[in-house]
Protein backbone atom coordinates (compact mmCIF):
# COMPACT_ATOMS: atom_id res chain seq x y z
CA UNK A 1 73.75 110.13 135.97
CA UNK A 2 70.21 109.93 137.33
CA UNK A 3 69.73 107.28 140.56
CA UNK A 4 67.65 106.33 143.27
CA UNK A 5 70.17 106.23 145.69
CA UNK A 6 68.06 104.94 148.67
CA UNK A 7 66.92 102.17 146.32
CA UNK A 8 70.71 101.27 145.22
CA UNK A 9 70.86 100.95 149.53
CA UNK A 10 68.09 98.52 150.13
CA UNK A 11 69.44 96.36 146.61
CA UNK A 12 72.62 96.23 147.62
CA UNK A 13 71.59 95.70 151.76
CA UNK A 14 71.09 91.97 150.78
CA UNK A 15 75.00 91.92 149.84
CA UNK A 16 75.92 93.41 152.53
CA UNK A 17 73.89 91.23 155.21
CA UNK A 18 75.15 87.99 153.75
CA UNK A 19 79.09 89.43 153.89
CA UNK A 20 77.92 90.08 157.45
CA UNK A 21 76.56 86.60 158.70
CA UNK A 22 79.55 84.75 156.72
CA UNK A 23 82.16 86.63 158.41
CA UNK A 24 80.18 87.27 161.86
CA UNK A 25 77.60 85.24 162.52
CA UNK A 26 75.38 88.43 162.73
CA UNK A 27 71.68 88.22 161.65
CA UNK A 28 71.98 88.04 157.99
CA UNK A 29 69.25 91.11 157.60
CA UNK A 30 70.79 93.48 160.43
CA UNK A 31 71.47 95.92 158.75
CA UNK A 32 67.69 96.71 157.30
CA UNK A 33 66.48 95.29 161.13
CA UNK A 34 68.20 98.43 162.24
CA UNK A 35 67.62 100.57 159.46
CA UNK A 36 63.54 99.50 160.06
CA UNK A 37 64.06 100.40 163.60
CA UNK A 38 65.86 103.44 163.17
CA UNK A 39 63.33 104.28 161.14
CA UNK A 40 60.25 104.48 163.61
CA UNK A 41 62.43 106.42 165.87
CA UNK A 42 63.43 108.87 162.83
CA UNK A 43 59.36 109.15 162.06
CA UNK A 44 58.19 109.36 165.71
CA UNK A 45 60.95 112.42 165.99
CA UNK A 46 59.26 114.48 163.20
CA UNK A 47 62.40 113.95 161.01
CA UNK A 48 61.55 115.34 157.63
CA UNK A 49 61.92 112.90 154.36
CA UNK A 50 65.50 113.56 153.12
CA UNK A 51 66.19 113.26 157.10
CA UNK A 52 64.78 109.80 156.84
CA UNK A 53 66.43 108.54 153.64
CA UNK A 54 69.38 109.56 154.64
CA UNK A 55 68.98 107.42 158.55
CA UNK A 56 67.56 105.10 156.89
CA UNK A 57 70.81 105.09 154.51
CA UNK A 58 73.36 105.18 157.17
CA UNK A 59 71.83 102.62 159.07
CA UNK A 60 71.79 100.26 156.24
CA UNK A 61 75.70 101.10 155.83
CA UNK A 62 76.67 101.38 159.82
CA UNK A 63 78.74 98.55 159.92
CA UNK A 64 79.88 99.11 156.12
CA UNK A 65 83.48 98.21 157.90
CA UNK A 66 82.51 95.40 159.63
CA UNK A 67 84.12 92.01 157.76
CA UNK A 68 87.40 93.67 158.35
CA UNK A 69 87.43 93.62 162.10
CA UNK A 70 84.47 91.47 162.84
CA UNK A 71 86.44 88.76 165.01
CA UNK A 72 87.93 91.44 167.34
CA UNK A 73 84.08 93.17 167.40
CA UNK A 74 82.04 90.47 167.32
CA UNK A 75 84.41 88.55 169.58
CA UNK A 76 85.03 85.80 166.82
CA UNK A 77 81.67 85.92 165.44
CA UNK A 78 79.91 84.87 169.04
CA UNK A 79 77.01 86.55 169.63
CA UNK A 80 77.19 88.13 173.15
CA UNK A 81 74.28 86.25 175.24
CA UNK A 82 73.34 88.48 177.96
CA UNK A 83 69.73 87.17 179.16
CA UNK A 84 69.60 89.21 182.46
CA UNK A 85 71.27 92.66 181.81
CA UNK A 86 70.36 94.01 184.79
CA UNK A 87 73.79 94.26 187.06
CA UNK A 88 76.55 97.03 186.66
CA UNK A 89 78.98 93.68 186.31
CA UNK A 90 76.46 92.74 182.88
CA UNK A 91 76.57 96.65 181.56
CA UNK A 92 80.32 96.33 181.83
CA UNK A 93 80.51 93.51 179.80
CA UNK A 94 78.28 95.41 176.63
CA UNK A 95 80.90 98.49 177.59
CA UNK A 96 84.10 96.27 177.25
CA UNK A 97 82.82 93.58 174.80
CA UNK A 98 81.17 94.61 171.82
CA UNK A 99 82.04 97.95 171.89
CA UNK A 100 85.40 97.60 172.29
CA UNK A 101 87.63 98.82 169.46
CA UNK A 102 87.58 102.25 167.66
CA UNK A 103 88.76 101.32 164.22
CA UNK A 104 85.23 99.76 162.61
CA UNK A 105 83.89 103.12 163.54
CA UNK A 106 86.61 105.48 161.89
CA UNK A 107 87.21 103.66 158.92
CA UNK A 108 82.84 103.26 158.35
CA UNK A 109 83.02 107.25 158.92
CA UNK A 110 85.54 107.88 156.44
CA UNK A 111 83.93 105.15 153.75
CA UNK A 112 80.89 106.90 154.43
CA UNK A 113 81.16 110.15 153.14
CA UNK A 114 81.99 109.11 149.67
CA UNK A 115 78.24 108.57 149.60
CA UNK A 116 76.32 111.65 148.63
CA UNK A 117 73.58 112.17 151.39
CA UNK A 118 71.23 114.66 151.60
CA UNK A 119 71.46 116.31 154.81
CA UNK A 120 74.60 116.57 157.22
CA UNK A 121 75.77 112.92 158.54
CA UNK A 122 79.22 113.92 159.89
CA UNK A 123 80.02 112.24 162.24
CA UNK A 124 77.11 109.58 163.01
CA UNK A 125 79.15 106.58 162.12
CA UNK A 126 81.86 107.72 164.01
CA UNK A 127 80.12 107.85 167.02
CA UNK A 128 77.50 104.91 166.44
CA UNK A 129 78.77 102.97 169.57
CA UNK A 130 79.33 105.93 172.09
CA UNK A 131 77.87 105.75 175.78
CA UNK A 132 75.79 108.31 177.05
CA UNK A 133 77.93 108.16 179.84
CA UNK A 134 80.85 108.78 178.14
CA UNK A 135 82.62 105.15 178.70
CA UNK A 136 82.49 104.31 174.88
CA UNK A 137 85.23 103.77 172.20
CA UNK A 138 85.65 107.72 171.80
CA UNK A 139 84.46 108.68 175.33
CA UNK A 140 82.35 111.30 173.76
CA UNK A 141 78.87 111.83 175.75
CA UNK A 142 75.31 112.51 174.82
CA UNK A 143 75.33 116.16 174.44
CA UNK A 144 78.65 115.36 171.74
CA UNK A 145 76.76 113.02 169.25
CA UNK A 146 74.26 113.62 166.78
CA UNK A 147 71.01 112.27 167.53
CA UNK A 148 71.07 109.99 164.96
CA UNK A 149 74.00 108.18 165.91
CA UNK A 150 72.29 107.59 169.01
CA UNK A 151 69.38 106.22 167.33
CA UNK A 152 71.67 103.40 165.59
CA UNK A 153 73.46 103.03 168.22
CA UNK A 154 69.96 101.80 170.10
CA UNK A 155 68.47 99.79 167.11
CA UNK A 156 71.55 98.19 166.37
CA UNK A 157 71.85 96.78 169.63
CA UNK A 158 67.85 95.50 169.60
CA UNK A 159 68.95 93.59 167.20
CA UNK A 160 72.26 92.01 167.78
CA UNK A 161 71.42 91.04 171.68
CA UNK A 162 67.44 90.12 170.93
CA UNK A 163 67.51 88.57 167.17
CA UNK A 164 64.52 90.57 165.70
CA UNK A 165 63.64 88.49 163.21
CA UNK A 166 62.59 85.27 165.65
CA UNK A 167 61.80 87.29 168.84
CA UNK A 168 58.11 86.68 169.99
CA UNK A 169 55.68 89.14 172.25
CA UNK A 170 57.48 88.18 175.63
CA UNK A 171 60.63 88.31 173.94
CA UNK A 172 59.85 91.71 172.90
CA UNK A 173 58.91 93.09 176.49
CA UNK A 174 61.89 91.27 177.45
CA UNK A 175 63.91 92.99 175.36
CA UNK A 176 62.51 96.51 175.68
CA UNK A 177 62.86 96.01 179.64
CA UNK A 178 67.16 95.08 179.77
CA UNK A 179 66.88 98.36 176.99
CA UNK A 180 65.84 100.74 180.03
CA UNK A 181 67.70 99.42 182.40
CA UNK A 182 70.42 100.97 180.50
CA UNK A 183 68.72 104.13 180.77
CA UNK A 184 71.72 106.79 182.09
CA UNK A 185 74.82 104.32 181.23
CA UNK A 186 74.62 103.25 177.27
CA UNK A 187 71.38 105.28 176.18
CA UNK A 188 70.05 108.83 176.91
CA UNK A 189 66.47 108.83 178.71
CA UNK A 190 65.59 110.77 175.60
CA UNK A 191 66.64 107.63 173.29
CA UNK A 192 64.88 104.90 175.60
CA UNK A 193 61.91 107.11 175.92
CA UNK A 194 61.76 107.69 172.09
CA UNK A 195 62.17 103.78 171.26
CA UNK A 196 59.53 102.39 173.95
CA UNK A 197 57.36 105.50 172.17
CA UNK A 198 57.43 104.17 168.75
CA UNK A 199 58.58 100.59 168.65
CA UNK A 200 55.85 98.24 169.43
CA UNK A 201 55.35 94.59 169.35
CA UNK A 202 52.78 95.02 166.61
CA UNK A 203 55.76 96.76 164.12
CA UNK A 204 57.81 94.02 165.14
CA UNK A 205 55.28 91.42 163.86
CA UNK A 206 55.45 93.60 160.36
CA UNK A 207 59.34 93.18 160.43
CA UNK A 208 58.77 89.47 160.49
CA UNK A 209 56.28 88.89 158.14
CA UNK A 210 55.80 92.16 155.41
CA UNK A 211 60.13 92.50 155.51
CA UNK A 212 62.10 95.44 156.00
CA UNK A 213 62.08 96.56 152.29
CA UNK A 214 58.80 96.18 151.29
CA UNK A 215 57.80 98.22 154.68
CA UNK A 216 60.21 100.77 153.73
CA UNK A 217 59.02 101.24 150.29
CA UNK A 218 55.91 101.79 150.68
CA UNK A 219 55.76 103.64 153.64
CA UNK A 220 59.02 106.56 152.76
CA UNK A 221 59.22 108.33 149.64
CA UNK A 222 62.41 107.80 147.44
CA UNK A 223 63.37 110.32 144.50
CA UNK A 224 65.67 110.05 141.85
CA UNK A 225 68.47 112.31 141.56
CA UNK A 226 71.03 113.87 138.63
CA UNK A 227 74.32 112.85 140.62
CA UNK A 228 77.54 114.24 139.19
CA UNK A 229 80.52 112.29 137.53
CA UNK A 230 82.58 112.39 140.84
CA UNK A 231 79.85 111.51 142.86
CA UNK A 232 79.18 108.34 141.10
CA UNK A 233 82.77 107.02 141.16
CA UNK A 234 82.57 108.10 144.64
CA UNK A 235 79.62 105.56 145.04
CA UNK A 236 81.49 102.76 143.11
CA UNK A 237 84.28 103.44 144.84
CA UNK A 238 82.87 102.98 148.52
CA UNK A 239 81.03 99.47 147.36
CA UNK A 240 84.16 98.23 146.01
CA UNK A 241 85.47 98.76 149.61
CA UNK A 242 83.04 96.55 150.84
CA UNK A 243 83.95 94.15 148.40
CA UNK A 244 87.47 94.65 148.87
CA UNK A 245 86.97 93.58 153.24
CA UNK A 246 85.58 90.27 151.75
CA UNK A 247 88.10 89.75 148.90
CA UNK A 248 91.08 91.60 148.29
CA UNK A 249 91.20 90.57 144.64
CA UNK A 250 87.81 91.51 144.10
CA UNK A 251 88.17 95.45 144.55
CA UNK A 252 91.19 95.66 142.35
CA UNK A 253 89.09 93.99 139.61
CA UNK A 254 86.05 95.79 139.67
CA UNK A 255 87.70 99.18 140.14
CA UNK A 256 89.82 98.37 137.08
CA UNK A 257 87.03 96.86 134.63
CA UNK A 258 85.41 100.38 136.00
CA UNK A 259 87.89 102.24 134.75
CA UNK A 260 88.49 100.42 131.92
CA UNK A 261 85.05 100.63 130.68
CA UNK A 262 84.58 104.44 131.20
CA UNK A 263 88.39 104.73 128.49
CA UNK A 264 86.87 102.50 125.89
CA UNK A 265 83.63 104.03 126.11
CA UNK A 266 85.19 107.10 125.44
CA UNK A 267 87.26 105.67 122.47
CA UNK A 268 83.85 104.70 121.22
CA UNK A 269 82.38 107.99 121.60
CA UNK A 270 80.15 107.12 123.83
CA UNK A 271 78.41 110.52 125.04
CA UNK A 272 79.23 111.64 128.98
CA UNK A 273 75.62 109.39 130.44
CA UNK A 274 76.31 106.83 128.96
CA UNK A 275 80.16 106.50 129.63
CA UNK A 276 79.52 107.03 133.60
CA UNK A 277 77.15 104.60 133.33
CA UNK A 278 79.24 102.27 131.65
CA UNK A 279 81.57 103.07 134.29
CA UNK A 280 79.12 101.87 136.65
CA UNK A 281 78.10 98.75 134.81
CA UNK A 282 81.94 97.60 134.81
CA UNK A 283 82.37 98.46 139.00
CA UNK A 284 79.24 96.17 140.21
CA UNK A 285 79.54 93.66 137.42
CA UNK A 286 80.94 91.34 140.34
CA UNK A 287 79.03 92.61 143.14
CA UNK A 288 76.89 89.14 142.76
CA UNK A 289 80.48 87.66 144.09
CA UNK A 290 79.56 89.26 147.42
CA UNK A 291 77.27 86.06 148.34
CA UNK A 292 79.97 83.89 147.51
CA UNK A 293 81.88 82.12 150.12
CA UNK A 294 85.89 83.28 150.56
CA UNK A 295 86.81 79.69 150.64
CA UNK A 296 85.70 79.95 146.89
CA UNK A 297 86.62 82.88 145.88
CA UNK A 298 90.34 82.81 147.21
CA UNK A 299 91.03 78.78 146.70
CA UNK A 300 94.68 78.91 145.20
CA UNK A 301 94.03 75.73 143.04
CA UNK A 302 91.08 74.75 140.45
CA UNK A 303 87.84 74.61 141.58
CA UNK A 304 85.59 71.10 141.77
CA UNK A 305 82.85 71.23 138.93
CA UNK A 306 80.50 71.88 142.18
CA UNK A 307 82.83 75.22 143.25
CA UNK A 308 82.57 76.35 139.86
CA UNK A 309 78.68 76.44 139.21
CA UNK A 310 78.78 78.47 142.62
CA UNK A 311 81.07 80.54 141.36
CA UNK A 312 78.74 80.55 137.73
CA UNK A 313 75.93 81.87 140.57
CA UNK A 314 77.45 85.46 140.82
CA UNK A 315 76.50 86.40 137.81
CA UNK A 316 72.58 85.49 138.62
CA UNK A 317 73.05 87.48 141.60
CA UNK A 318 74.61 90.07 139.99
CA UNK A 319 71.25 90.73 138.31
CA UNK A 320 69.28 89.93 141.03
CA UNK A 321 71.08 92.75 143.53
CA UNK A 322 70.89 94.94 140.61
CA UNK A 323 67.42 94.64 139.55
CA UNK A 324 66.18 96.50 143.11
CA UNK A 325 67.30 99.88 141.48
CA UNK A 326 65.15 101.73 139.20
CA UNK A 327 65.84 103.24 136.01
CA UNK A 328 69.22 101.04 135.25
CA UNK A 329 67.93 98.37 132.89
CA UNK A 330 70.70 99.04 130.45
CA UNK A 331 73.59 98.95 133.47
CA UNK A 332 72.25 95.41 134.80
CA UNK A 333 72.30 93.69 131.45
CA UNK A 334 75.70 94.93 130.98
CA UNK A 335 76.89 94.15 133.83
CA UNK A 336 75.30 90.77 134.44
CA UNK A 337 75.92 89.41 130.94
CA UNK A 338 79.57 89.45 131.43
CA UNK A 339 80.05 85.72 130.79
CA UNK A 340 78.14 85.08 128.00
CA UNK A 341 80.22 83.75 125.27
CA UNK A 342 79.33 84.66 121.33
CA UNK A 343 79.05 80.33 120.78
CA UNK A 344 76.62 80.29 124.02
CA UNK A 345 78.98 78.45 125.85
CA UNK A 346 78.98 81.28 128.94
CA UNK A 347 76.93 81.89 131.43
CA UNK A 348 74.57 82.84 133.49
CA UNK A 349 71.49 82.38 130.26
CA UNK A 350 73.77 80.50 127.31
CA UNK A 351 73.29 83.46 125.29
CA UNK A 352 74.91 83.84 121.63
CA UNK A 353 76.21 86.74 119.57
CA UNK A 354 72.83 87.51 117.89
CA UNK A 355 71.16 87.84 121.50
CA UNK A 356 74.22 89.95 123.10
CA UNK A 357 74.41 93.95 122.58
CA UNK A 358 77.81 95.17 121.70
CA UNK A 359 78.32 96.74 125.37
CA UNK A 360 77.87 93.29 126.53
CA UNK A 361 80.07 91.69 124.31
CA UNK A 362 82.65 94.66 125.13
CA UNK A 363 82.18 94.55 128.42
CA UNK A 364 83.09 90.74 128.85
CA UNK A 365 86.66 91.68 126.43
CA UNK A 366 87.28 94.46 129.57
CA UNK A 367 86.32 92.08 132.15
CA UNK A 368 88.66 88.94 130.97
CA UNK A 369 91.81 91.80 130.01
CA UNK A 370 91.65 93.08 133.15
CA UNK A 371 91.41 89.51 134.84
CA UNK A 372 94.56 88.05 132.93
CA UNK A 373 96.88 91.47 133.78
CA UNK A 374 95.95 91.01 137.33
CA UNK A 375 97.83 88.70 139.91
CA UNK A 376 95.04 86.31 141.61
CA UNK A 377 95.86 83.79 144.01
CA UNK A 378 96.31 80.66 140.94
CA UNK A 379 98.00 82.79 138.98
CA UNK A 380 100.56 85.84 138.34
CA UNK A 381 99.92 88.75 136.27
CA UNK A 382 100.24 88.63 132.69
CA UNK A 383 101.53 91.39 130.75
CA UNK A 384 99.63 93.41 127.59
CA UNK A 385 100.84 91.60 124.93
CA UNK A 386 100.57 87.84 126.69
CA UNK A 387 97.13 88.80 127.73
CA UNK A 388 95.83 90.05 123.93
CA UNK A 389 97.45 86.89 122.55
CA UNK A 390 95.16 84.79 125.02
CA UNK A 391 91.84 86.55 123.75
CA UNK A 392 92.95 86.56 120.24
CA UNK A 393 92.67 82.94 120.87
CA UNK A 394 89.56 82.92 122.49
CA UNK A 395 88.02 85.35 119.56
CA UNK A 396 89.36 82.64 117.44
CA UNK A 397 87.41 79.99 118.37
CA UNK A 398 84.31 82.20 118.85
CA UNK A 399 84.25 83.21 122.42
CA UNK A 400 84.45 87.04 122.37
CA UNK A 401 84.03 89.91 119.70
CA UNK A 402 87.62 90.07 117.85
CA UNK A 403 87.45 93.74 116.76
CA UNK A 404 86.48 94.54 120.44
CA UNK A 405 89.84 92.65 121.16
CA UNK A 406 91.82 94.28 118.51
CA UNK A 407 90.49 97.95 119.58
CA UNK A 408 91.25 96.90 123.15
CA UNK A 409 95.10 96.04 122.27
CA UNK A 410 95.15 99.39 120.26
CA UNK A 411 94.07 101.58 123.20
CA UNK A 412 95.89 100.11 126.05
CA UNK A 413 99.11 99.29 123.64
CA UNK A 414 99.36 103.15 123.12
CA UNK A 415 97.09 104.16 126.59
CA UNK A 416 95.10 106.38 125.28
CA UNK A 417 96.33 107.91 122.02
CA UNK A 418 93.67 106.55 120.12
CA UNK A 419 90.05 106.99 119.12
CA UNK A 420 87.72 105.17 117.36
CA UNK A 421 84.30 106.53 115.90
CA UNK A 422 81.18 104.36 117.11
């Protein structure tokens, strides 16, 4: 399948931030603050492009496991305010504080190479928060970590202890001054020297007002690739991590309407492109649900009228992460029509049979199947036969596609052992 994986990054950064400042507090665009930041240093260095994409692309992702130990991290989601860092006593306190645990940076470093980058990246998420002294998580020193490690390492904490977005000129020298007074303890000379060198007020200004995106699209060249089967799934697969540290019923669904997809695609005859992309339509058909609050998505009992048209919303947003990626105009109308009802009684556009392809209507069969055999948090799991009687009645009264439904109990009656020609 042929993507743009740096533009599937900055689509699916706006996800990611708002997981971030629900479950943190954290600036909901850090990760593109430091990714725009990283950036400059990557460009000042002489870094060729694929070098570039690919710090731009773990920046993005550095704190892909954040939400799952954010309140040890982040110290409960308080943002450490340390407005004279000047004192061994105030160093200590960045040393012991936010860069305390280990685990955020293993499991990131393990999620991370599922993702198919360009150039060799072992190892910079690991070591992301190391010292230059050698008094970080790992205890590894300068001369042991990559260089680009150390350049997130330096962004990211711009960001979290000077709030990019709002800081002002005096702000800014502010900022840059506490930075080398960590010169020798959390930075390298060679880090501190490279960030006053290509970070200036003036691109700061352009982070505020032009956004980290739009800079970043204009200004570094993206190219589409021909990734292989595995390496897709592999990049399904690490999202619906993400999803999974904000909702544990979340992953389980999307991973299974994934995999359900790619089987009836294939009992379709769908040919190899268009089954992994099918595949890939069915694992971020929910990612919308990322910008959903958790007390939403995991409320035991029914949802107020007002709970439900914000849960109606991730469908929308679906199409609106989506839409940031070239070259997948088929994937996001499958995957953000999964609602839609054949009377025009779904959602998110009220859209009838006449106005639905037959992906989307098949789709929206694998998305409710797999949501009825599931166990969610109002209800247990239902079995295959419970769970076709429940669409049959739905296709009844003109809801979904009964064929799809009948083909659907045929294949996953007998797993398999079927196949239909499309």
């Amino acid at each position: 399948m042929k993507l743009n994986l740096t533009e599937t990054l900055y689509a699916l950064s706006f996800a990611l931030d708002t997981v971030q400042y629900e479950m943190g507090g954290i600036s909901n665009e850090h990760g593109k603050h430091v990714a725009y930041i990283s950036y400059l240093m990557g460009k000042y260095l002489n870094y060729d492009n694929d070098k570039l994409n690919d710090l731009v692309g773990l920046s993005i992702l550095h704190d892909n496991a954040f939400t799952e130990y954010v309140r040890e991290e982040y110290n409960g989601g308080e943002l450490y305010d340390y407005d004279a860092i000047a004192s061994d006593d105030e160093i200590n306190k960045l040393r012991n504080g936010f860069l305390t645990h280990t685990m955020h940076n293993v499991v990131g470093e393990e999620n991370i190479r599922l993702i198919p980058f360009r150039t060799n990246v072992k190892d910079v998420i690991l070591y992301h928060h190391e010292n230059v002294d050698g008094t970080g998580p790992l205890h590894k020193k300068a001369n042991e970590v990559p260089e680009m490690a150390e350049i997130i390492h330096i962004a990211d904490m711009m960001d979290v202890l000077f709030d990019l977005k709002k800081i002002d000129e005096s702000g800014f020298n502010d900022a840059i001054n506490k930075i080398k007074r960590l010169d020798g303890k959390l930075f390298s000379k060679h880090m501190v020297d490279t960030l006053v060198a290509s970070v200036k007020y003036s691109d700061i200004v352009t982070l505020q007002h032009e956004g980290v995106v739009n800079f970043l699209k204009k200004n570094l060249e993206s190219h589409i690739y021909d990734y292989s089967d595995q390496e897709i799934r592999n990049i399904c697969q690490f999202f619906a991590k993400i999803v999974d540290y904000k909702s544990s019923v979340t992953k389980n669904h999307s991973l299974g309407v994934a995999d359900k997809c790619y089987k009836m695609a294939k009992y379709y005859n769908f040919d190899d492109d268009k089954a992994i992309r099918f595949y890939f339509a069915g694992a971020f058909h929910d990612v919308g649900k990322l910008i959903i609050h958790n007390d939403i998505l995991e409320k035991p009992g029914k949802l107020t009228s007002a709970e439900f048209e914000e849960i109606k919303n991730h469908a929308k947003a679906t199409e609106m992460i989506l839409s940031g990626i070239s070259g997948i105009d088929d994937i996001i109308g499958w995957a953000s029509k999964h609602h839609e009802k054949l009377d025009g009684s779904g959602y998110m556009s009220n859209l009838g049979a006449d106005s639905l392809s037959f992906e989307e209507k098949l789709l929206a069969c694998i998305d409710i199947y797999q949501a009825l055999t599931e166990k969610r948090s109002y209800k247990g799991d239902f079995h295959h036969t419970e769970s076709i009687d429940i669409m049959r009645e739905m296709a009844n009264n003109n809801k979904i596609d009964k064929d799809i439904v009948e083909d659907i109990n045929n294949y996953f009656k007998g797993e398999g052992k079927c196949q239909k020609k499309f």
